[in-house]
N, C-alpha and C. Protein backbone atom coordinates (compact mmCIF):
# COMPACT_ATOMS: atom_id res chain seq x y z
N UNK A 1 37.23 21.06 -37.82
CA UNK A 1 35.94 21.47 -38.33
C UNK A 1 35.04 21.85 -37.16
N UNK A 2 34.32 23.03 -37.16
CA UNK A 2 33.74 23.64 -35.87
C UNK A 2 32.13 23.28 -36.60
N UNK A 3 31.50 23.01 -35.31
CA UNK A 3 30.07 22.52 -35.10
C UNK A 3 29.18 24.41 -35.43
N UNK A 4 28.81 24.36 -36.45
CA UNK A 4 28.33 25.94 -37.20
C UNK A 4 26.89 25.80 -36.32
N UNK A 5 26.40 26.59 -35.53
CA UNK A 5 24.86 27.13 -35.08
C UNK A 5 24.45 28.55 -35.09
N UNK A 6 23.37 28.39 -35.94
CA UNK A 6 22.43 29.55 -36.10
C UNK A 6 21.72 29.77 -35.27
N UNK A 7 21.65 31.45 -35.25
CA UNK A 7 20.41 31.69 -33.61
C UNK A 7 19.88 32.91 -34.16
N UNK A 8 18.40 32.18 -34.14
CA UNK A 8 17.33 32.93 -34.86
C UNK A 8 16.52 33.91 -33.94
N UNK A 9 16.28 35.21 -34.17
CA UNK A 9 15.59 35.66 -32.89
C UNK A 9 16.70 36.51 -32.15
N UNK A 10 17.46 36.93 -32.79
CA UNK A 10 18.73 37.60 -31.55
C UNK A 10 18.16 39.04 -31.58
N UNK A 11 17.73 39.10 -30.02
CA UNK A 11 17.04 40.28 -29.38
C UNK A 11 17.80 41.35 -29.07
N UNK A 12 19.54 41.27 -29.19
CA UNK A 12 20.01 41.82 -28.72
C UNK A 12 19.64 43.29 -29.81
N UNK A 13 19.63 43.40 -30.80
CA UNK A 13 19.46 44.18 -31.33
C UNK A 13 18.81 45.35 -31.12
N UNK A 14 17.86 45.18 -30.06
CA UNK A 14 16.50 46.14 -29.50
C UNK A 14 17.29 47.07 -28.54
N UNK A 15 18.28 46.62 -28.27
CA UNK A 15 19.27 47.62 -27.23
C UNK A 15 18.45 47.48 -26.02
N UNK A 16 18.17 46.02 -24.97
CA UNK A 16 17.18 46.25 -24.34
C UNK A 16 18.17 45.45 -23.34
N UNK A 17 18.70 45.99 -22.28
CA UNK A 17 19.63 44.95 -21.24
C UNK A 17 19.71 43.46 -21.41
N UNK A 18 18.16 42.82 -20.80
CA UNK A 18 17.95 41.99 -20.67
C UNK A 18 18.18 41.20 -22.01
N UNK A 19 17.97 41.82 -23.23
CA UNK A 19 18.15 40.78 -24.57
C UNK A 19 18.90 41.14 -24.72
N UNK A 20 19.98 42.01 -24.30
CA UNK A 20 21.59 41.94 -24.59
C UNK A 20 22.05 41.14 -23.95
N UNK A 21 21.94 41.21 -22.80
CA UNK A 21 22.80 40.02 -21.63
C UNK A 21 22.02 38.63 -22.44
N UNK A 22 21.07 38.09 -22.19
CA UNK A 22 21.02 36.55 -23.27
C UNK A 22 21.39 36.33 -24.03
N UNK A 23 21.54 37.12 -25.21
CA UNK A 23 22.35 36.66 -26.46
C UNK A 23 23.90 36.68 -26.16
N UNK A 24 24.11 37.67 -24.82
CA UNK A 24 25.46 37.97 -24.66
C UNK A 24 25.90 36.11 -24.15
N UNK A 25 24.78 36.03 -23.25
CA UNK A 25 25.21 34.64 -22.57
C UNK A 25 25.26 33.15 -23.33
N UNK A 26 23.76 33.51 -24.36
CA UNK A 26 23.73 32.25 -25.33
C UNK A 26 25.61 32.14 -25.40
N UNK A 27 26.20 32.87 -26.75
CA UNK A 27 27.06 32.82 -27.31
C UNK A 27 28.17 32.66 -26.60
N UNK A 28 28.35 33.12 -25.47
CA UNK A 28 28.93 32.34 -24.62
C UNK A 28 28.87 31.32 -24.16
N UNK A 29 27.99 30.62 -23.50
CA UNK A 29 27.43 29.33 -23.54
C UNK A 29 27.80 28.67 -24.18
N UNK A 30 27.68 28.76 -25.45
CA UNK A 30 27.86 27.97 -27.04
C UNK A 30 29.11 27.73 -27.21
N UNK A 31 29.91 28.89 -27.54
CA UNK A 31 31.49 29.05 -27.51
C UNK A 31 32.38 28.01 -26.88
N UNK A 32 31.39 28.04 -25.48
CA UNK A 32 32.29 27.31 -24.06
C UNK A 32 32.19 26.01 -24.71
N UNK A 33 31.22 25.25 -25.36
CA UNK A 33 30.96 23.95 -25.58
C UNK A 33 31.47 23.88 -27.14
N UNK A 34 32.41 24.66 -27.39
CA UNK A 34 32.89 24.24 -28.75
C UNK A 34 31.95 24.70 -29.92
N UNK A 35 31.12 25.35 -29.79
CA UNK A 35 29.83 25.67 -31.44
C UNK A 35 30.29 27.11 -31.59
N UNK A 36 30.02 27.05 -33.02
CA UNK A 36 30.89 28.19 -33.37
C UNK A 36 29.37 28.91 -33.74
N UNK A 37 28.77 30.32 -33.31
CA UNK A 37 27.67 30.82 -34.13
C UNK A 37 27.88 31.70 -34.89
N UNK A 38 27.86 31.06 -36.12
CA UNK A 38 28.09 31.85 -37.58
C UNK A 38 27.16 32.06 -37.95
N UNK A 39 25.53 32.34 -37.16
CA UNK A 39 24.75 33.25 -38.15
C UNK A 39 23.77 33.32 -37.37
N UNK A 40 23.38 34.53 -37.20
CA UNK A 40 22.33 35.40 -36.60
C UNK A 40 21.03 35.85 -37.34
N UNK A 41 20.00 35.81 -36.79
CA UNK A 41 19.06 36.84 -37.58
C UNK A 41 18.52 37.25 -36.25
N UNK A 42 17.95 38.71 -36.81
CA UNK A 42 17.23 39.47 -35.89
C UNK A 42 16.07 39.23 -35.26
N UNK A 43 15.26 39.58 -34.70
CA UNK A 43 14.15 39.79 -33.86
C UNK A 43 13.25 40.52 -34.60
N UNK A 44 12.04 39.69 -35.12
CA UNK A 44 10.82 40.95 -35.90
C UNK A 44 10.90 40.52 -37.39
N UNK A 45 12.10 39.81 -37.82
CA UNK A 45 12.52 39.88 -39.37
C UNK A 45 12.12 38.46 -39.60
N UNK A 46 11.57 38.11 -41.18
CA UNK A 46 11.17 36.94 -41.55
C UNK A 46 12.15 36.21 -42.16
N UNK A 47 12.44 35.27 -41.72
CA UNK A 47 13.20 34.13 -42.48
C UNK A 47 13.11 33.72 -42.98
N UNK A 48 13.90 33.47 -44.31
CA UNK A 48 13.44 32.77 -45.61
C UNK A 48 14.60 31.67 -45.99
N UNK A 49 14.07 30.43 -46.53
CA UNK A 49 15.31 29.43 -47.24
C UNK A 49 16.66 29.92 -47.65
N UNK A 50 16.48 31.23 -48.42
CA UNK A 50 17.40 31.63 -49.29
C UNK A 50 18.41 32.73 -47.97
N UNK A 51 17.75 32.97 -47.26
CA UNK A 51 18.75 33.81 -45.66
C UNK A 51 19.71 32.90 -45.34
N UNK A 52 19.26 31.62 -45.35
CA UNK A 52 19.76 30.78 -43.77
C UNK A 52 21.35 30.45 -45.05
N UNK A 53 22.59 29.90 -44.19
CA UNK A 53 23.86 29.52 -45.09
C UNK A 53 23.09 27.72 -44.97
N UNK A 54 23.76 27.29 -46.09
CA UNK A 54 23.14 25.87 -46.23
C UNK A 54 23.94 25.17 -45.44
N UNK A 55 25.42 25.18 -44.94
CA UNK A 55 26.09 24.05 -43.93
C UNK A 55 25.79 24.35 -42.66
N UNK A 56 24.56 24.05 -41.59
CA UNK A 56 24.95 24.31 -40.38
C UNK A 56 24.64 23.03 -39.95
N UNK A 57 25.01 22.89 -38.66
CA UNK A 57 24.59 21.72 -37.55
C UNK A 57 23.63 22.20 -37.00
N UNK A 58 23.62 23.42 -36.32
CA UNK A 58 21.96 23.20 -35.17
C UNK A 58 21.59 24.70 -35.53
N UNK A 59 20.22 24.60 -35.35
CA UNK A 59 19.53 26.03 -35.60
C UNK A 59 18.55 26.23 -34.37
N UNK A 60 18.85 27.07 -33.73
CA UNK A 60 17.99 27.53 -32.27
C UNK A 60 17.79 28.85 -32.42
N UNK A 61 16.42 28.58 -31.80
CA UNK A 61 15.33 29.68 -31.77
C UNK A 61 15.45 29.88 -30.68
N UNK A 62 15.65 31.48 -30.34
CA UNK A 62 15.65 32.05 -29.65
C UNK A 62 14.14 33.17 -28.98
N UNK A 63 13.46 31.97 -28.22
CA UNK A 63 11.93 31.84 -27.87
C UNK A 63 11.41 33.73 -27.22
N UNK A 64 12.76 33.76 -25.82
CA UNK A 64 12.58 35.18 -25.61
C UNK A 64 11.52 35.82 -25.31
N UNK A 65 10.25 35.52 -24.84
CA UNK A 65 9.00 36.33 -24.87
C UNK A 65 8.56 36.71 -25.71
N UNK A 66 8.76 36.23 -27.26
CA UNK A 66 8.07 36.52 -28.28
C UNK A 66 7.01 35.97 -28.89
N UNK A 67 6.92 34.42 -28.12
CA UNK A 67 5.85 33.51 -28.72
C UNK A 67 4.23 33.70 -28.17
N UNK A 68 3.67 34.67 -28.25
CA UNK A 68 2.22 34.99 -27.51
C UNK A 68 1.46 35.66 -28.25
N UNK A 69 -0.22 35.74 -28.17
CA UNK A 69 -0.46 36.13 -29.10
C UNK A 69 -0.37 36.17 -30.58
N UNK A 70 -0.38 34.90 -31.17
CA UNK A 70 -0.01 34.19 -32.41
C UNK A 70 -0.79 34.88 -33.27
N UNK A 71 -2.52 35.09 -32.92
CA UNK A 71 -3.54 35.91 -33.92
C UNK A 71 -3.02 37.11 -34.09
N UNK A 72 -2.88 37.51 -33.68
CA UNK A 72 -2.66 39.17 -33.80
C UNK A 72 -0.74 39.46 -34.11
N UNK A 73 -0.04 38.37 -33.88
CA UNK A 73 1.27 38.96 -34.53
C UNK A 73 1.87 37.63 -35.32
N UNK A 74 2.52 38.66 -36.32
CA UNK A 74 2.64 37.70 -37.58
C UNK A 74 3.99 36.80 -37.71
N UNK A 75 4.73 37.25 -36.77
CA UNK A 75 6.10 37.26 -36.37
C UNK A 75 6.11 36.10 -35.07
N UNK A 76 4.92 35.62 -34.65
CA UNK A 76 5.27 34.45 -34.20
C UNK A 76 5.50 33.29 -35.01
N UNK A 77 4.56 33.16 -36.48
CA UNK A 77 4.20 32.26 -37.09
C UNK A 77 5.68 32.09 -38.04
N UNK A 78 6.19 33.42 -38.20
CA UNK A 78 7.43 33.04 -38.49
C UNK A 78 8.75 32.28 -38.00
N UNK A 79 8.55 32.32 -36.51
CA UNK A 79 9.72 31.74 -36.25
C UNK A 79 9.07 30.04 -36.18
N UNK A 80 7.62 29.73 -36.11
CA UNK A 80 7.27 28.24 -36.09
C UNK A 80 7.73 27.94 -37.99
N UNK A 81 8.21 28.04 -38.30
CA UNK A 81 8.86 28.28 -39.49
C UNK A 81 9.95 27.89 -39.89
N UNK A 82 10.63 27.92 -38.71
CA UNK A 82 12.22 27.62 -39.03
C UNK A 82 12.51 26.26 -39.17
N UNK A 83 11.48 25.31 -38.29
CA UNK A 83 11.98 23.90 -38.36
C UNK A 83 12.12 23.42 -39.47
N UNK A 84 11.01 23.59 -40.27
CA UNK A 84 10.94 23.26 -41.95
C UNK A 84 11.90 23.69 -42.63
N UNK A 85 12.19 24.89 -41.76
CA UNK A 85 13.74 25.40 -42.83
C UNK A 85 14.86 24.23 -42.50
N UNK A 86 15.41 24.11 -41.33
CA UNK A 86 15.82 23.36 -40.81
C UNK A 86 15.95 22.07 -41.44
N UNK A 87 15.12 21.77 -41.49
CA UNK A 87 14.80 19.85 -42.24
C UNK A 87 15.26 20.10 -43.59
N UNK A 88 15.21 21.26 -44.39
CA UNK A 88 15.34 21.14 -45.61
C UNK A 88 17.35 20.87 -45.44
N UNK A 89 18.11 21.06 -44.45
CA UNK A 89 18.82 21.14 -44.31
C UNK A 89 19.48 19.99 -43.35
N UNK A 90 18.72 18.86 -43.31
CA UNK A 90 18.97 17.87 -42.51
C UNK A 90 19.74 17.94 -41.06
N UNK A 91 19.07 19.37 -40.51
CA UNK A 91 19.71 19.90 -39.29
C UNK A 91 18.84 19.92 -38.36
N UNK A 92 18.66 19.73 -36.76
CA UNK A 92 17.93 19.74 -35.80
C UNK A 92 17.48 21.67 -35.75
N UNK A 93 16.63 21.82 -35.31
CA UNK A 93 16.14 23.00 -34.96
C UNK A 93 15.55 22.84 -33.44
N UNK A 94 15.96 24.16 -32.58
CA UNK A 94 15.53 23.77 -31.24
C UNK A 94 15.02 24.93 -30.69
N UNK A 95 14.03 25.01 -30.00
CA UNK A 95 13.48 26.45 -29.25
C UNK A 95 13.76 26.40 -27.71
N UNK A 96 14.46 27.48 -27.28
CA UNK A 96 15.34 27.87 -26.59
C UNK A 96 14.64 28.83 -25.32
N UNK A 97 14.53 29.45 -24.30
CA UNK A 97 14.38 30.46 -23.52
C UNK A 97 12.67 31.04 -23.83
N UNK A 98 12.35 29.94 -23.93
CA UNK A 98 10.92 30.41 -24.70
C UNK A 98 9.57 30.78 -23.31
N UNK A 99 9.04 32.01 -23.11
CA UNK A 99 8.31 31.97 -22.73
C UNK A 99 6.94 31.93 -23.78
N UNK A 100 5.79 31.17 -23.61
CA UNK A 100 4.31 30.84 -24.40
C UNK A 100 3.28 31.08 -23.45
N UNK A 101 2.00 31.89 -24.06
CA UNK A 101 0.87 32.09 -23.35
C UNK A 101 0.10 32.71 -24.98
N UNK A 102 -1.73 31.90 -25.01
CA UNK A 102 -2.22 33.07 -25.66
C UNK A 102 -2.19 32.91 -27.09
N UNK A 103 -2.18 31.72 -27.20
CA UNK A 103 -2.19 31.08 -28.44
C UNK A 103 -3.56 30.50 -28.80
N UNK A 104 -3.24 30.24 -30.66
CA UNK A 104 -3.89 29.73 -30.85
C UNK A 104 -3.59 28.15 -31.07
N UNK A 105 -4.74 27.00 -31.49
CA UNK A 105 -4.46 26.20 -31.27
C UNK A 105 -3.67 25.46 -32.68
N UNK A 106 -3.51 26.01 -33.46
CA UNK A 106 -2.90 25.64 -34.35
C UNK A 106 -1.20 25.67 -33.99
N UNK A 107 -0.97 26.93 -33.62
CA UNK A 107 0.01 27.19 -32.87
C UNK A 107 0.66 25.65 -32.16
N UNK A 108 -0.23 25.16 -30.93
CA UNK A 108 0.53 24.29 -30.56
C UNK A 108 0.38 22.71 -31.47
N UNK A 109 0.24 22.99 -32.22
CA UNK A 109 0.10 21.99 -33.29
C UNK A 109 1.64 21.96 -34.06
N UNK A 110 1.59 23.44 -35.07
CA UNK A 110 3.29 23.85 -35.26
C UNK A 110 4.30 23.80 -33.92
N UNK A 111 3.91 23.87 -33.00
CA UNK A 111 5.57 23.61 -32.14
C UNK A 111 5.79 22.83 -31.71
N UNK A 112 4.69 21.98 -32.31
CA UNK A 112 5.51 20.23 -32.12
C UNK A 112 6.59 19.94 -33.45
N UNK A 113 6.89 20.78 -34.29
CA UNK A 113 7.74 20.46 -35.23
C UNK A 113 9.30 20.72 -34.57
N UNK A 114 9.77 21.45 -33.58
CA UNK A 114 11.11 21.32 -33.18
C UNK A 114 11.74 20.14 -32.80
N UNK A 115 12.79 20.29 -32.68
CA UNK A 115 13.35 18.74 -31.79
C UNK A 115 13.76 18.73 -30.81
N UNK A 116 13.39 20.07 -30.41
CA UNK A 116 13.28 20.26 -28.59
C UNK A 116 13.06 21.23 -28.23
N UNK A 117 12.16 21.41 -27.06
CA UNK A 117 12.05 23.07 -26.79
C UNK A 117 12.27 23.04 -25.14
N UNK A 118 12.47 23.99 -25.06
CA UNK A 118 12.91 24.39 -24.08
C UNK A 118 12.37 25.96 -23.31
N UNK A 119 11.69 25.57 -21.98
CA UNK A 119 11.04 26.78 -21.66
C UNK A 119 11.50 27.31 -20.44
N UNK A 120 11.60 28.45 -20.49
CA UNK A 120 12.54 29.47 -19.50
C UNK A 120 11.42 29.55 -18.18
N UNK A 121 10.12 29.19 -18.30
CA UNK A 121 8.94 29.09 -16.57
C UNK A 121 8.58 27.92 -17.07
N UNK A 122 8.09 27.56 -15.95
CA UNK A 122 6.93 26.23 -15.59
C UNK A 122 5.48 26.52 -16.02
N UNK A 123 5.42 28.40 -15.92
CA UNK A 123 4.07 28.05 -16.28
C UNK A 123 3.83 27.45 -17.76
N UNK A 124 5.11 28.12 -19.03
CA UNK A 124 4.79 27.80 -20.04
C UNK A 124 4.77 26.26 -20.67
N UNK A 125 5.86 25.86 -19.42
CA UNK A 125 6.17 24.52 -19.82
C UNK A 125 4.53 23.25 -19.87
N UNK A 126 3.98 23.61 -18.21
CA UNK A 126 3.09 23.26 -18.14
C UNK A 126 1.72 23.59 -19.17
N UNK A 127 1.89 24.55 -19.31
CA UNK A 127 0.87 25.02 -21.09
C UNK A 127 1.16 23.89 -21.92
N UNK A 128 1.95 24.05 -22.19
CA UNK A 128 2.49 23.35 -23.32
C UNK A 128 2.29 21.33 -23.11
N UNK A 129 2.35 20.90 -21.95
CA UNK A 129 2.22 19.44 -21.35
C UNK A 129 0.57 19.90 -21.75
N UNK A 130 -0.27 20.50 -21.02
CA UNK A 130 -1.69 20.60 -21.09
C UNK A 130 -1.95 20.40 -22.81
N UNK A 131 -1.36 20.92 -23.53
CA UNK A 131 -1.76 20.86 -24.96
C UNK A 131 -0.65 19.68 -25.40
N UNK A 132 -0.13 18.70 -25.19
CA UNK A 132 0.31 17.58 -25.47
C UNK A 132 1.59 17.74 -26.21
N UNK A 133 2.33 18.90 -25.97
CA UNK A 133 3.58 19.25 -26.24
C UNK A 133 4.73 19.23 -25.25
N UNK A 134 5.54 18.48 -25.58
CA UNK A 134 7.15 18.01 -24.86
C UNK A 134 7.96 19.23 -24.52
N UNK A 135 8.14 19.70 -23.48
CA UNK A 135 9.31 20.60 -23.40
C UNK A 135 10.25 20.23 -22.31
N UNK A 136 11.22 20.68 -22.01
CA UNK A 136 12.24 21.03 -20.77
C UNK A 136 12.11 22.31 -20.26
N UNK A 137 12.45 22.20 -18.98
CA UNK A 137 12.28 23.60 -18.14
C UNK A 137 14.12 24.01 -18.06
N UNK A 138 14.10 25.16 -18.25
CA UNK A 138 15.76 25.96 -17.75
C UNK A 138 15.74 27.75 -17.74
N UNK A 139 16.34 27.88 -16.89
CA UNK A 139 15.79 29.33 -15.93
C UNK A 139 15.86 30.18 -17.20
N UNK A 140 15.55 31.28 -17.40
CA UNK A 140 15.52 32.32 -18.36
C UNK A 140 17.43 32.36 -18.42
N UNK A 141 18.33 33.22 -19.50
CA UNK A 141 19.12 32.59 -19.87
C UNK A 141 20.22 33.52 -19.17
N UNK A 142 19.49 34.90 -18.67
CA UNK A 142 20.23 36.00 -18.29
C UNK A 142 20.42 35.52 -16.84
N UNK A 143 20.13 34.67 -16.72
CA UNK A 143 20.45 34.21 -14.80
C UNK A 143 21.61 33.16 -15.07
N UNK A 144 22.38 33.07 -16.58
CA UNK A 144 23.24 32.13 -16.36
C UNK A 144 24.73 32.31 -16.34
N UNK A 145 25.39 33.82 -16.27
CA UNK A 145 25.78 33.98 -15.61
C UNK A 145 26.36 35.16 -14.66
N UNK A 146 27.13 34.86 -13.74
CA UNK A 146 26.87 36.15 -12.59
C UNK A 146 27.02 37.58 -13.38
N UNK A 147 26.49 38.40 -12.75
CA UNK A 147 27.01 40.07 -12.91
C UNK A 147 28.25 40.22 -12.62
N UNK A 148 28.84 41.35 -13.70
CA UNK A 148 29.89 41.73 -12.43
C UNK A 148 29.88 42.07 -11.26
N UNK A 149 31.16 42.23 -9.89
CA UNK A 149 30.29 42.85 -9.16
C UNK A 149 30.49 44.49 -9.29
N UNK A 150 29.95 45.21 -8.45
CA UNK A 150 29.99 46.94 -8.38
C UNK A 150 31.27 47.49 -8.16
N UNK A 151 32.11 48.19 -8.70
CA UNK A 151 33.19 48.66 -8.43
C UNK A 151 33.32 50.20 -8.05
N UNK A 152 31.96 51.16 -8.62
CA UNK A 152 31.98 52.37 -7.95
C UNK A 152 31.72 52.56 -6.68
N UNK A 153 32.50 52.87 -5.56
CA UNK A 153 32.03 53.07 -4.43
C UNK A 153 30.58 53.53 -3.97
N UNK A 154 30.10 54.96 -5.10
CA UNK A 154 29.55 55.74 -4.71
C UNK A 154 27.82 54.89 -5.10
N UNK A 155 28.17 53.86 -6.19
CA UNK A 155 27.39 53.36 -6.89
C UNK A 155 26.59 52.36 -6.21
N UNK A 156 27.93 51.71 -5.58
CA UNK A 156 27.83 51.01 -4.81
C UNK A 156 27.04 50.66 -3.62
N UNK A 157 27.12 51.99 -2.98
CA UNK A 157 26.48 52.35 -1.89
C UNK A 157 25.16 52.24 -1.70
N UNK A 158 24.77 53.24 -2.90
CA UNK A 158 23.22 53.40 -3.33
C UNK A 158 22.52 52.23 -3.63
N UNK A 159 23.22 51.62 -4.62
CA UNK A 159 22.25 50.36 -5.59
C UNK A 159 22.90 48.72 -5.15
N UNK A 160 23.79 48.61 -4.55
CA UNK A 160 24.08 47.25 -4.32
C UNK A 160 24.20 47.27 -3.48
């Protein structure tokens, strides 16, 4: 029986390097430690009870530079959202690679509902201690692991 995790927030979709290589790496990551991720949702899209599959073990949010500016976008308030989904499902929910700035204060009120977060800088981490919220620090997710290296000579030359 494989340990099922959902990852909410998958940026890769935007066709944008950097949120390709993280999700590329999450799922790798995950894989390596035995979790199988059987379910994705996108970046921008609202999550609802009736989306999520009802058997999982862990549901992580995939933080990504999306959590800022809470007044003005509606799509933060959605992913502070998921934990409740989560609970209805007697499953941990966790926020992941999260950079935060630019909130409101309700905001850090809802992200004390995860059961762990986790922030990709210090500055956010430290935000977040200042407003009486628990996090861990771990480097942004695309530094986890190496590039290939350059194999065009010509490419080579120029850019590496």
């Amino acid at each position: 029986m494989s340990f099922k995790v959902a990852v909410i927030n998958d940026t890769s979709v935007t066709m944008h390097y950097g949120c390709e290589r993280v999700m590329k790496n999450l799922r790798k990551l995950l894989t390596s430690i035995g979790m199988d991720v059987s379910f994705l949702w996108p970046v921008g899209e609202k999550l609802t009870d009736n989306d999520l599959p009802t058997s999982l073990d862990l549901i992580i949010v995939n933080g990504e530079g999306t959590l800022h500016h809470d007044a003005d976008r509606e799509r933060v308030g959605w992913l502070l959202e998921v934990p409740m989904l989560a609970k209805k499902r007697n499953c941990p929910a966790v926020l992941i690679n999260a950079t935060i700035y630019k909130n409101s204060d309700s905001f850090y009120e809802n992200i004390k509902c995860f059961d762990s977060i986790w922030c990709r800088d210090t500055y956010s981490q430290d935000l977040l201690r200042s407003k009486g919220v628990n996090s861990k620090y771990c480097p942004d997710l695309t530094m986890i692991y190496e590039l290939k290296p350059c194999h065009n000579k010509m490419f080579r030359k120029k850019y590496c």
